[in-house]
PDB file of N, CA and C in Angstrom:
ATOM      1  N   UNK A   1     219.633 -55.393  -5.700  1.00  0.00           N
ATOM      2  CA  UNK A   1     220.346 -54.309  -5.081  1.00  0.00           C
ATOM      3  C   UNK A   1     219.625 -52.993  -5.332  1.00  0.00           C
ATOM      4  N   UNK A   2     219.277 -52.674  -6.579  1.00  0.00           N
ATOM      5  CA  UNK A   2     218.694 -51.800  -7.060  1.00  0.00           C
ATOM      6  C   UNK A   2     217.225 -51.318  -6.306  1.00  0.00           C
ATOM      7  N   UNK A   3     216.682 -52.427  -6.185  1.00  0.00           N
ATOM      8  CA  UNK A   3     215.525 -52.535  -5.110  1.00  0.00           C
ATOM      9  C   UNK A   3     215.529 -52.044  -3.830  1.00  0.00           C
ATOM     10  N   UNK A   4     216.451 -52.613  -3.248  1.00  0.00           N
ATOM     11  CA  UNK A   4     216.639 -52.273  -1.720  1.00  0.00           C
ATOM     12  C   UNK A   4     217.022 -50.612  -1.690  1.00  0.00           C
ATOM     13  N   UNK A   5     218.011 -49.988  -2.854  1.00  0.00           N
ATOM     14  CA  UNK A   5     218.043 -48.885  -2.467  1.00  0.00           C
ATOM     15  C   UNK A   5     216.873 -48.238  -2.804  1.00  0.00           C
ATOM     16  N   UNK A   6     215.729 -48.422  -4.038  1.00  0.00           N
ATOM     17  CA  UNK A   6     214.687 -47.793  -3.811  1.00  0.00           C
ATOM     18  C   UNK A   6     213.971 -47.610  -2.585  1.00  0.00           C
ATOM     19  N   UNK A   7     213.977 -48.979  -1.773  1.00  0.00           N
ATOM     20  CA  UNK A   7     213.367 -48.924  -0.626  1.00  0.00           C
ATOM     21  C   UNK A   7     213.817 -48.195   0.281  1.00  0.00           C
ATOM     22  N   UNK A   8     215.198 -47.939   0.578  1.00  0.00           N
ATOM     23  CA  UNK A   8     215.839 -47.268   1.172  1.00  0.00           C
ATOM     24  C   UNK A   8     215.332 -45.789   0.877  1.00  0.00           C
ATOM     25  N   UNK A   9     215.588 -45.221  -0.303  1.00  0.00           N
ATOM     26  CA  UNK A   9     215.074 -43.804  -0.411  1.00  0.00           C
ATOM     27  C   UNK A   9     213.739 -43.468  -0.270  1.00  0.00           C
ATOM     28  N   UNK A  10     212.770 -44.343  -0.931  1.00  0.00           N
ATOM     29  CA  UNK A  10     211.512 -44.207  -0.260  1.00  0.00           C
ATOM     30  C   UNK A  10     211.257 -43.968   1.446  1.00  0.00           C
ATOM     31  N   UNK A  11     211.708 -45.059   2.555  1.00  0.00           N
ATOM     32  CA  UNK A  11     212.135 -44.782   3.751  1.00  0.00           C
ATOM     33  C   UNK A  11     212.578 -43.387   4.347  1.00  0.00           C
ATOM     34  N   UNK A  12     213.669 -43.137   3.588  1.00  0.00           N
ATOM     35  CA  UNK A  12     214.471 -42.390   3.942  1.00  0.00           C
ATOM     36  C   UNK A  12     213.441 -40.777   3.852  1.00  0.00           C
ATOM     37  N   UNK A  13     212.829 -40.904   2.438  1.00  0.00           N
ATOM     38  CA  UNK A  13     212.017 -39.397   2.057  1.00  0.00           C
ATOM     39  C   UNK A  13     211.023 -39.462   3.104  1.00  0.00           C
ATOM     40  N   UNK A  14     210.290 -40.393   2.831  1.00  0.00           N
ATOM     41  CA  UNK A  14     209.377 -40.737   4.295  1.00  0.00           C
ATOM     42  C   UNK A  14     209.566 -39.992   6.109  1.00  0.00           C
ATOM     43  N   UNK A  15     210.905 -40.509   6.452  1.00  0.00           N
ATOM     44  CA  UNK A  15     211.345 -40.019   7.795  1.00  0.00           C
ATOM     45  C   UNK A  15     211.112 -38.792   7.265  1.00  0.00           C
ATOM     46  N   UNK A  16     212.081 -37.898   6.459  1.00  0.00           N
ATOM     47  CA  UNK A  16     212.420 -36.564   6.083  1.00  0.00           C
ATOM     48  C   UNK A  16     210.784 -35.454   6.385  1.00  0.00           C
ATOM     49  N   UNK A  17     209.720 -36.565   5.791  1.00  0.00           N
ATOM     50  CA  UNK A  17     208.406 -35.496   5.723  1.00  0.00           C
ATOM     51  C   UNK A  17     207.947 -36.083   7.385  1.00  0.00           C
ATOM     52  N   UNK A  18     208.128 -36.723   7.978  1.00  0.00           N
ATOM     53  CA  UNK A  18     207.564 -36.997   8.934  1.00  0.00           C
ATOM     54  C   UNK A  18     208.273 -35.954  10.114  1.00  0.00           C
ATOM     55  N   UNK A  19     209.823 -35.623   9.913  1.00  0.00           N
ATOM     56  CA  UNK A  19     210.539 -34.361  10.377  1.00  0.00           C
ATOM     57  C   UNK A  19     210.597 -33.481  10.772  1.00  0.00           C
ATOM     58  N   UNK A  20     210.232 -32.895   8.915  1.00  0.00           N
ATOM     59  CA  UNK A  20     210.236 -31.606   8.787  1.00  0.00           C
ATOM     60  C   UNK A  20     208.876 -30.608   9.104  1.00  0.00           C
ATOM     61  N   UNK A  21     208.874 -29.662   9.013  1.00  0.00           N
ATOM     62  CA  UNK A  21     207.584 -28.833   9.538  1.00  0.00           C
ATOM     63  C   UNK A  21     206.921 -28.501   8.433  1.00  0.00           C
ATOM     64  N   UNK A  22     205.925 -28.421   8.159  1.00  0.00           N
ATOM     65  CA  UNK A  22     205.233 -28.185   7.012  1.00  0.00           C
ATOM     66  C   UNK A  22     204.741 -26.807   7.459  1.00  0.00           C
ATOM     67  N   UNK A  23     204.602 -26.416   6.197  1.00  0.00           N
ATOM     68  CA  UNK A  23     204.023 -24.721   6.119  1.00  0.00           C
ATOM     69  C   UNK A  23     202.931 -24.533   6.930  1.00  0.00           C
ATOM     70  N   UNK A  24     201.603 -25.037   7.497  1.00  0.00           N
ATOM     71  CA  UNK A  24     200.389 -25.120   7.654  1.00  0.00           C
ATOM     72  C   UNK A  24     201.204 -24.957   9.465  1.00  0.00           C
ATOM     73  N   UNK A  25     201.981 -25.809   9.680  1.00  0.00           N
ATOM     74  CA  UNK A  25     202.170 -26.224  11.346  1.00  0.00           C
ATOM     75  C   UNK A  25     202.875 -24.915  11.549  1.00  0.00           C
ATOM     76  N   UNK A  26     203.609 -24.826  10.601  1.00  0.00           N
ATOM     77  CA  UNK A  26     204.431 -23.242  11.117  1.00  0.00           C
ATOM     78  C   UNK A  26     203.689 -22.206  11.580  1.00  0.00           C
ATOM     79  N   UNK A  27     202.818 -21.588  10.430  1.00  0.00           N
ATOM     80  CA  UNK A  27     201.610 -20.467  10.543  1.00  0.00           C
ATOM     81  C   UNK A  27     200.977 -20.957  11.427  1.00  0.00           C
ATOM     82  N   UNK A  28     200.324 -22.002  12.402  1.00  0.00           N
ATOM     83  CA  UNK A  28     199.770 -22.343  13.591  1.00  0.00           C
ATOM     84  C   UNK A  28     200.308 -21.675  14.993  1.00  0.00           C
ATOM     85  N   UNK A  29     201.525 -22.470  14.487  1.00  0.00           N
ATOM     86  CA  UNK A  29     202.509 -21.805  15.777  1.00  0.00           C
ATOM     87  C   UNK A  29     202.737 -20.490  16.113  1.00  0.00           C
ATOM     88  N   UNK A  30     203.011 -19.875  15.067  1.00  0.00           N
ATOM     89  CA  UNK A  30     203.348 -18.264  15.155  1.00  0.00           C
ATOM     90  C   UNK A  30     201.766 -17.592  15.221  1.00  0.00           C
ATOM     91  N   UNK A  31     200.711 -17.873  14.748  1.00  0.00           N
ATOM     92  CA  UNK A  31     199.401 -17.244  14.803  1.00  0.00           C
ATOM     93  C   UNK A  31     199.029 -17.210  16.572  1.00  0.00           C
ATOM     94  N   UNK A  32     199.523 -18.717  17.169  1.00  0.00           N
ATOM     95  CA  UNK A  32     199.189 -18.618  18.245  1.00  0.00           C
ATOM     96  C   UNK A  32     200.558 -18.070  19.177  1.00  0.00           C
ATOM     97  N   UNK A  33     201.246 -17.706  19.003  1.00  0.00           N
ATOM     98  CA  UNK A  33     202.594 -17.231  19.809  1.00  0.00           C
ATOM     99  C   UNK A  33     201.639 -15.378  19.395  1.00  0.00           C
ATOM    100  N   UNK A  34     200.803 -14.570  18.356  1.00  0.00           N
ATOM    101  CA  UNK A  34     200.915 -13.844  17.809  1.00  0.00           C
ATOM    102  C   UNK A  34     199.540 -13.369  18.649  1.00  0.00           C
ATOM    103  N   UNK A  35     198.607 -14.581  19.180  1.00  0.00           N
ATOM    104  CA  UNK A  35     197.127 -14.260  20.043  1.00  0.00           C
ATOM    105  C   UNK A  35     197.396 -14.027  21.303  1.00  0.00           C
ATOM    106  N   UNK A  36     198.797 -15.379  21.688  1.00  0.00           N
ATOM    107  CA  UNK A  36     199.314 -15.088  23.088  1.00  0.00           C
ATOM    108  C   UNK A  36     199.631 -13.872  23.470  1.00  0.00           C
ATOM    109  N   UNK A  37     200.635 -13.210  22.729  1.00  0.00           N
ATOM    110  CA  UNK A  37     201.175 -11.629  22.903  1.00  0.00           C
ATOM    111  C   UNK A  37     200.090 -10.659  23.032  1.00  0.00           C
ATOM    112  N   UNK A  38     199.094 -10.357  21.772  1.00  0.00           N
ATOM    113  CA  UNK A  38     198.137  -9.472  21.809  1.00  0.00           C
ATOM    114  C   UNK A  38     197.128  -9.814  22.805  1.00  0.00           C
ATOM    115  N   UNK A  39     197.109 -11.254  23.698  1.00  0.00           N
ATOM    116  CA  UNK A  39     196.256 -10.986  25.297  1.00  0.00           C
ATOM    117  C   UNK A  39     197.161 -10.353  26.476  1.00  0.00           C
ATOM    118  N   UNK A  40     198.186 -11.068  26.526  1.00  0.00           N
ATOM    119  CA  UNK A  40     199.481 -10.538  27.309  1.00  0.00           C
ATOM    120  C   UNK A  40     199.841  -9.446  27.663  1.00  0.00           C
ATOM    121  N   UNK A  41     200.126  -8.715  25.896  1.00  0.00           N
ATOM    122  CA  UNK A  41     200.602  -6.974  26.551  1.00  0.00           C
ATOM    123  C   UNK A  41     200.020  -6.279  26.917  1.00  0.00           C
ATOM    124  N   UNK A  42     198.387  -6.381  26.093  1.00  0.00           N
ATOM    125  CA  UNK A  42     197.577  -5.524  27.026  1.00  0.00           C
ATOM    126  C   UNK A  42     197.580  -4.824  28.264  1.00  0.00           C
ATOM    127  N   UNK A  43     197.416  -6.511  28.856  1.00  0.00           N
ATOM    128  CA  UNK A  43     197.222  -6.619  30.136  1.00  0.00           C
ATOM    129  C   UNK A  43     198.739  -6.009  31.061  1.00  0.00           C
ATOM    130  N   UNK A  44     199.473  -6.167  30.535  1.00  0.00           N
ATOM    131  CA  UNK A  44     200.689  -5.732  31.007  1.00  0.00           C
ATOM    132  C   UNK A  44     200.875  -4.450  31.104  1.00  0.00           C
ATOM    133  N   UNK A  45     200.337  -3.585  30.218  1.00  0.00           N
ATOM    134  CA  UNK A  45     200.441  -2.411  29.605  1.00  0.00           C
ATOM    135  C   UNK A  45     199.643  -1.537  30.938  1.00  0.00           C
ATOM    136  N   UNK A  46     198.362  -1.673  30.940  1.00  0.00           N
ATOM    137  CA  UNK A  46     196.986  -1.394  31.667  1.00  0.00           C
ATOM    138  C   UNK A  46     197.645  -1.943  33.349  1.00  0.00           C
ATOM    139  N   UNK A  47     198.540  -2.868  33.432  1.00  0.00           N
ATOM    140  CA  UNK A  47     198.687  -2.617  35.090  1.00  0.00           C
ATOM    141  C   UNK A  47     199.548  -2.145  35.329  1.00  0.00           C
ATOM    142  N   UNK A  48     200.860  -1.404  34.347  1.00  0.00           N
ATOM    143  CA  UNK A  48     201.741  -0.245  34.443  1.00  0.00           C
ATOM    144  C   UNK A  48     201.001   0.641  34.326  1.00  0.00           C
ATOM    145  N   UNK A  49     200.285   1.123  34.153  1.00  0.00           N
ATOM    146  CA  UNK A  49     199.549   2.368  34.124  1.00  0.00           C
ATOM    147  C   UNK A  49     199.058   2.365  35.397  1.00  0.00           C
ATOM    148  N   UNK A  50     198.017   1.437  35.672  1.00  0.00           N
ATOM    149  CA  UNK A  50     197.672   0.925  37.138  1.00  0.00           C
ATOM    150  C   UNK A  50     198.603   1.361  38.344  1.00  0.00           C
ATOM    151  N   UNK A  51     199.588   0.967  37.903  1.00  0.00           N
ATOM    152  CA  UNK A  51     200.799   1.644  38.956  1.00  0.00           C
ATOM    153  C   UNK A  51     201.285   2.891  38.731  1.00  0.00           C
ATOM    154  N   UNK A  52     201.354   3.451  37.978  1.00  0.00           N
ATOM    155  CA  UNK A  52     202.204   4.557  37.909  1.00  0.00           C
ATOM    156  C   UNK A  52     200.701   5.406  38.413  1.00  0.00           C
ATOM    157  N   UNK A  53     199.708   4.976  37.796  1.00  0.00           N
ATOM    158  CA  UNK A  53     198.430   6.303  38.329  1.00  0.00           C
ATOM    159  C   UNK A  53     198.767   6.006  39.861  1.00  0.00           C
ATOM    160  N   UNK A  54     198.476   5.128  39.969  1.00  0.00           N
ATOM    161  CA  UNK A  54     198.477   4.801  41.991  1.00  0.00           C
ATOM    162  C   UNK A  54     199.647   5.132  42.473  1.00  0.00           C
ATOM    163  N   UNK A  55     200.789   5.395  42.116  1.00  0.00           N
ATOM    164  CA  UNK A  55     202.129   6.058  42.308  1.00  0.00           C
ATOM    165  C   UNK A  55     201.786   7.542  42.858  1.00  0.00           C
ATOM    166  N   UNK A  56     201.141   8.412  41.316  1.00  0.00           N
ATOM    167  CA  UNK A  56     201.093   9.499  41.526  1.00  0.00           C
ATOM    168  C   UNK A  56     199.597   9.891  42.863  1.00  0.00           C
ATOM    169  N   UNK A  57     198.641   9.166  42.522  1.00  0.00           N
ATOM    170  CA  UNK A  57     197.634   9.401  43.846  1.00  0.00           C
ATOM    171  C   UNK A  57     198.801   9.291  44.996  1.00  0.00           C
ATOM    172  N   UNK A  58     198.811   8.720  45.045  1.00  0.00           N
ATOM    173  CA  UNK A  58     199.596   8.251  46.542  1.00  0.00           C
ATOM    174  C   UNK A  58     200.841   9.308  46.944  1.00  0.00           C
ATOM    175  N   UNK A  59     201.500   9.833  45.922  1.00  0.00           N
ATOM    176  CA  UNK A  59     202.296  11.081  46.127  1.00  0.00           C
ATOM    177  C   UNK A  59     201.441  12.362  46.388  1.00  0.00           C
ATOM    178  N   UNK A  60     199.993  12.697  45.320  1.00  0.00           N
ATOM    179  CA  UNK A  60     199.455  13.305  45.583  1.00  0.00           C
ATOM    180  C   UNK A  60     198.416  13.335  47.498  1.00  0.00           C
ATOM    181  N   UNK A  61     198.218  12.326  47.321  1.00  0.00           N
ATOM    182  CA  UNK A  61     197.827  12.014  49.109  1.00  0.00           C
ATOM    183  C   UNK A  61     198.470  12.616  49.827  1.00  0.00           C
ATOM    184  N   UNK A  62     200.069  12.400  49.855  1.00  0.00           N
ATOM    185  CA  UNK A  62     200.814  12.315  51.116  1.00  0.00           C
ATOM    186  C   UNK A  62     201.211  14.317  50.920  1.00  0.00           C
ATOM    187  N   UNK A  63     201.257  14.494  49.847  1.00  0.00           N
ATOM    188  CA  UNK A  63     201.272  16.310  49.723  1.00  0.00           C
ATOM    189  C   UNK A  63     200.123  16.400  50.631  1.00  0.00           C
ATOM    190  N   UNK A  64     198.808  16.381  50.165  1.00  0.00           N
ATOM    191  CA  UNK A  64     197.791  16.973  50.329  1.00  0.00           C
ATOM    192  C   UNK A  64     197.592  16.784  52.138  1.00  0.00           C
ATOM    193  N   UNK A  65     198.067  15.622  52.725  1.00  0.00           N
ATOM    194  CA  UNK A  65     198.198  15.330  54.295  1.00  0.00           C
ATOM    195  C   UNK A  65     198.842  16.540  54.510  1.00  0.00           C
ATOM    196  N   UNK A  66     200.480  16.970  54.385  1.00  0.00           N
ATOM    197  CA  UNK A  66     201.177  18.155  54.377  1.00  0.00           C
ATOM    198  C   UNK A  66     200.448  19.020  54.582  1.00  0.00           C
ATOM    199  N   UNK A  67     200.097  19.265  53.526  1.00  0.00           N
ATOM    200  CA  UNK A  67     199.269  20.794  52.895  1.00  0.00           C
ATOM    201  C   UNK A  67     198.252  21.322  54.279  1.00  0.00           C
ATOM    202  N   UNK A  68     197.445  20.024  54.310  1.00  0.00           N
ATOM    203  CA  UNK A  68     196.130  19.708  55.836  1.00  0.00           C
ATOM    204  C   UNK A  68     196.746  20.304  56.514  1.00  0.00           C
ATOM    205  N   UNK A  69     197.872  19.774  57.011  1.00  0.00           N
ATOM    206  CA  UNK A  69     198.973  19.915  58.160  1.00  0.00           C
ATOM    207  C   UNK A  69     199.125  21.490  58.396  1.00  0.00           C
ATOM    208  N   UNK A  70     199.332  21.851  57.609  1.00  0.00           N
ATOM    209  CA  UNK A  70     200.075  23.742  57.447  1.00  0.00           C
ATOM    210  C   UNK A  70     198.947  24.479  57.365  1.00  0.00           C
ATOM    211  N   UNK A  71     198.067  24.181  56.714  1.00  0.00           N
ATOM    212  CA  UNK A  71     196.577  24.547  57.064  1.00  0.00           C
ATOM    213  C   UNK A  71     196.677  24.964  58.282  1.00  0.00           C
ATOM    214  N   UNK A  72     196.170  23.757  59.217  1.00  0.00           N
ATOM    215  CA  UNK A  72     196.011  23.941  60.367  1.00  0.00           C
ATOM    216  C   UNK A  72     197.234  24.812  61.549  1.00  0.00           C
ATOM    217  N   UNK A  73     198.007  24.813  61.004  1.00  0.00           N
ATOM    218  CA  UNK A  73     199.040  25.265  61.978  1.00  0.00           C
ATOM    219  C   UNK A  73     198.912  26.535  61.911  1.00  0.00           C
ATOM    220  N   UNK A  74     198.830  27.181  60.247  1.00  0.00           N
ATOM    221  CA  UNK A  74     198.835  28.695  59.887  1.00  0.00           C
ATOM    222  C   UNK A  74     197.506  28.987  60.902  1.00  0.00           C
ATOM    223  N   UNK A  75     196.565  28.453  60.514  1.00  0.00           N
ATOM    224  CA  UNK A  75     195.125  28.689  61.146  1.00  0.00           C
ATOM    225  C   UNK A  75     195.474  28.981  62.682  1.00  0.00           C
ATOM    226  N   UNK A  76     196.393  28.193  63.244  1.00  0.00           N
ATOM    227  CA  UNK A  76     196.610  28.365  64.580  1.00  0.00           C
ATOM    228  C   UNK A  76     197.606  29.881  64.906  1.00  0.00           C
ATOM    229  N   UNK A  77     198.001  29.637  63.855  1.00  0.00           N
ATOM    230  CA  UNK A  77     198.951  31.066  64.385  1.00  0.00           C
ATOM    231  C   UNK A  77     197.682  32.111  64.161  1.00  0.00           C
ATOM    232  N   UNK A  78     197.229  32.337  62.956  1.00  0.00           N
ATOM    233  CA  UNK A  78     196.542  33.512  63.015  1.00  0.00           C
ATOM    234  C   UNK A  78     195.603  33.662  63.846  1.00  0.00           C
ATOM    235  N   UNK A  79     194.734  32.597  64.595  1.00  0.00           N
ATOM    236  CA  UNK A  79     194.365  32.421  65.818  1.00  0.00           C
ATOM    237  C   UNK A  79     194.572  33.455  67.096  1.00  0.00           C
ATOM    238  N   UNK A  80     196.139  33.094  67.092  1.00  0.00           N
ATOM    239  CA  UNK A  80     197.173  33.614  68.021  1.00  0.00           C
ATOM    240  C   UNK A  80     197.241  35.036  67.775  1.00  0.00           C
ATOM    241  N   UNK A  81     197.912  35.553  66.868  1.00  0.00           N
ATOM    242  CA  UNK A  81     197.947  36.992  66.070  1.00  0.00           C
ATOM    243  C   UNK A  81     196.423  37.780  66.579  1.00  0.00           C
ATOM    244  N   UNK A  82     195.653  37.087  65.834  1.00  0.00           N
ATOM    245  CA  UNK A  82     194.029  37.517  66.485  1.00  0.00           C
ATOM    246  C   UNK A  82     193.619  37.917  67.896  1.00  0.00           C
ATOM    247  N   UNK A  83     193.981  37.196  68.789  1.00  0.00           N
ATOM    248  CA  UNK A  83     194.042  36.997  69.913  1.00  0.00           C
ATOM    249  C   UNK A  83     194.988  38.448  70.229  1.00  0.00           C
ATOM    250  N   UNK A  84     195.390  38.034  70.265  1.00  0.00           N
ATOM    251  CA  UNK A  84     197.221  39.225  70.556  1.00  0.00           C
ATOM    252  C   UNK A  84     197.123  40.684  70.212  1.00  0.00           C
ATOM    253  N   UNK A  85     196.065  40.676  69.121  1.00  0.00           N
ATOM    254  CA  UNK A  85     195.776  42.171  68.650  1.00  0.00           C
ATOM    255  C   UNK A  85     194.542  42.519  69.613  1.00  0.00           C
ATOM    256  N   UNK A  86     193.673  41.776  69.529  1.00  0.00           N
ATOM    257  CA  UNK A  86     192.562  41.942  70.478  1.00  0.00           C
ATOM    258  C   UNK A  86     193.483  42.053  72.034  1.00  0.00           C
ATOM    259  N   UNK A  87     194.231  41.660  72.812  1.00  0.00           N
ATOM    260  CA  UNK A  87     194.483  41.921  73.987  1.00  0.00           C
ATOM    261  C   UNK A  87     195.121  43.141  73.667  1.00  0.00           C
ATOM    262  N   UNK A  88     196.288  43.485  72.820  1.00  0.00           N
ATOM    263  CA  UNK A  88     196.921  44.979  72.969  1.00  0.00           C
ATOM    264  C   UNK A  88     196.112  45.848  72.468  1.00  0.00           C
ATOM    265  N   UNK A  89     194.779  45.609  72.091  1.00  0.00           N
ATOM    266  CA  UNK A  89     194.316  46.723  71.512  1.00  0.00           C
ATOM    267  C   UNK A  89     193.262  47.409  72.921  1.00  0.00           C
ATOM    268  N   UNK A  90     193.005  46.453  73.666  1.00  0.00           N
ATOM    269  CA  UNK A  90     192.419  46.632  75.021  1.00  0.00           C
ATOM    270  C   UNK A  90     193.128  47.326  75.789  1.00  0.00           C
ATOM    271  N   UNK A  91     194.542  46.783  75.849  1.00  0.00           N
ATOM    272  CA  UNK A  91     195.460  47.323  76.602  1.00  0.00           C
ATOM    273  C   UNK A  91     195.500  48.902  76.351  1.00  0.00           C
ATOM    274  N   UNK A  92     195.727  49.095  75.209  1.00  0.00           N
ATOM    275  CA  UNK A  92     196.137  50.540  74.850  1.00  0.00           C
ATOM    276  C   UNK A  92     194.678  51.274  74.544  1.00  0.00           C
TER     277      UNK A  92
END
């Protein structure tokens, strides 16, 4: 009787280490959960930036189209004004 339960606990400790995680497998896991992240955020980091710069170009663009825009229009009035002084100044 005595026997069999040795065998039994021997067995039994056996399963238990075959189980459980040993220190060595742990630090594996987390070292590589720890390489995964530090390639990851980087990259994550650098194409929010990516966007937010290309955000602001692209706001800055669509001003600067504007801006073109009023340029040219002012240019046209004073054109006009130009024009307008040169005829009344003939006139008179």
């Amino acid at each position: 009787m005595n026997g069999k339960n040795d065998l039994l606990h021997e067995i039994d400790s056996e399963n238990r280490k075959e189980r459980g995680l040993d220190f060595k497998l742990l630090v594996m896991v987390y070292l590589s959960i720890l390489i995964g992240l530090l390639v990851i955020l980087p990259k994550i980091y650098i194409k929010n930036q990516i966007y937010y710069v290309s955000r602001d170009i692209s706001k800055i663009a669509s001003e600067y189209s504007v801006l073109k825009e009023e340029n040219r229009f002012l240019k046209q009035k004073v054109e006009y004004i130009k024009f307008k002084n040169q005829v009344l100044d003939t006139v008179f």
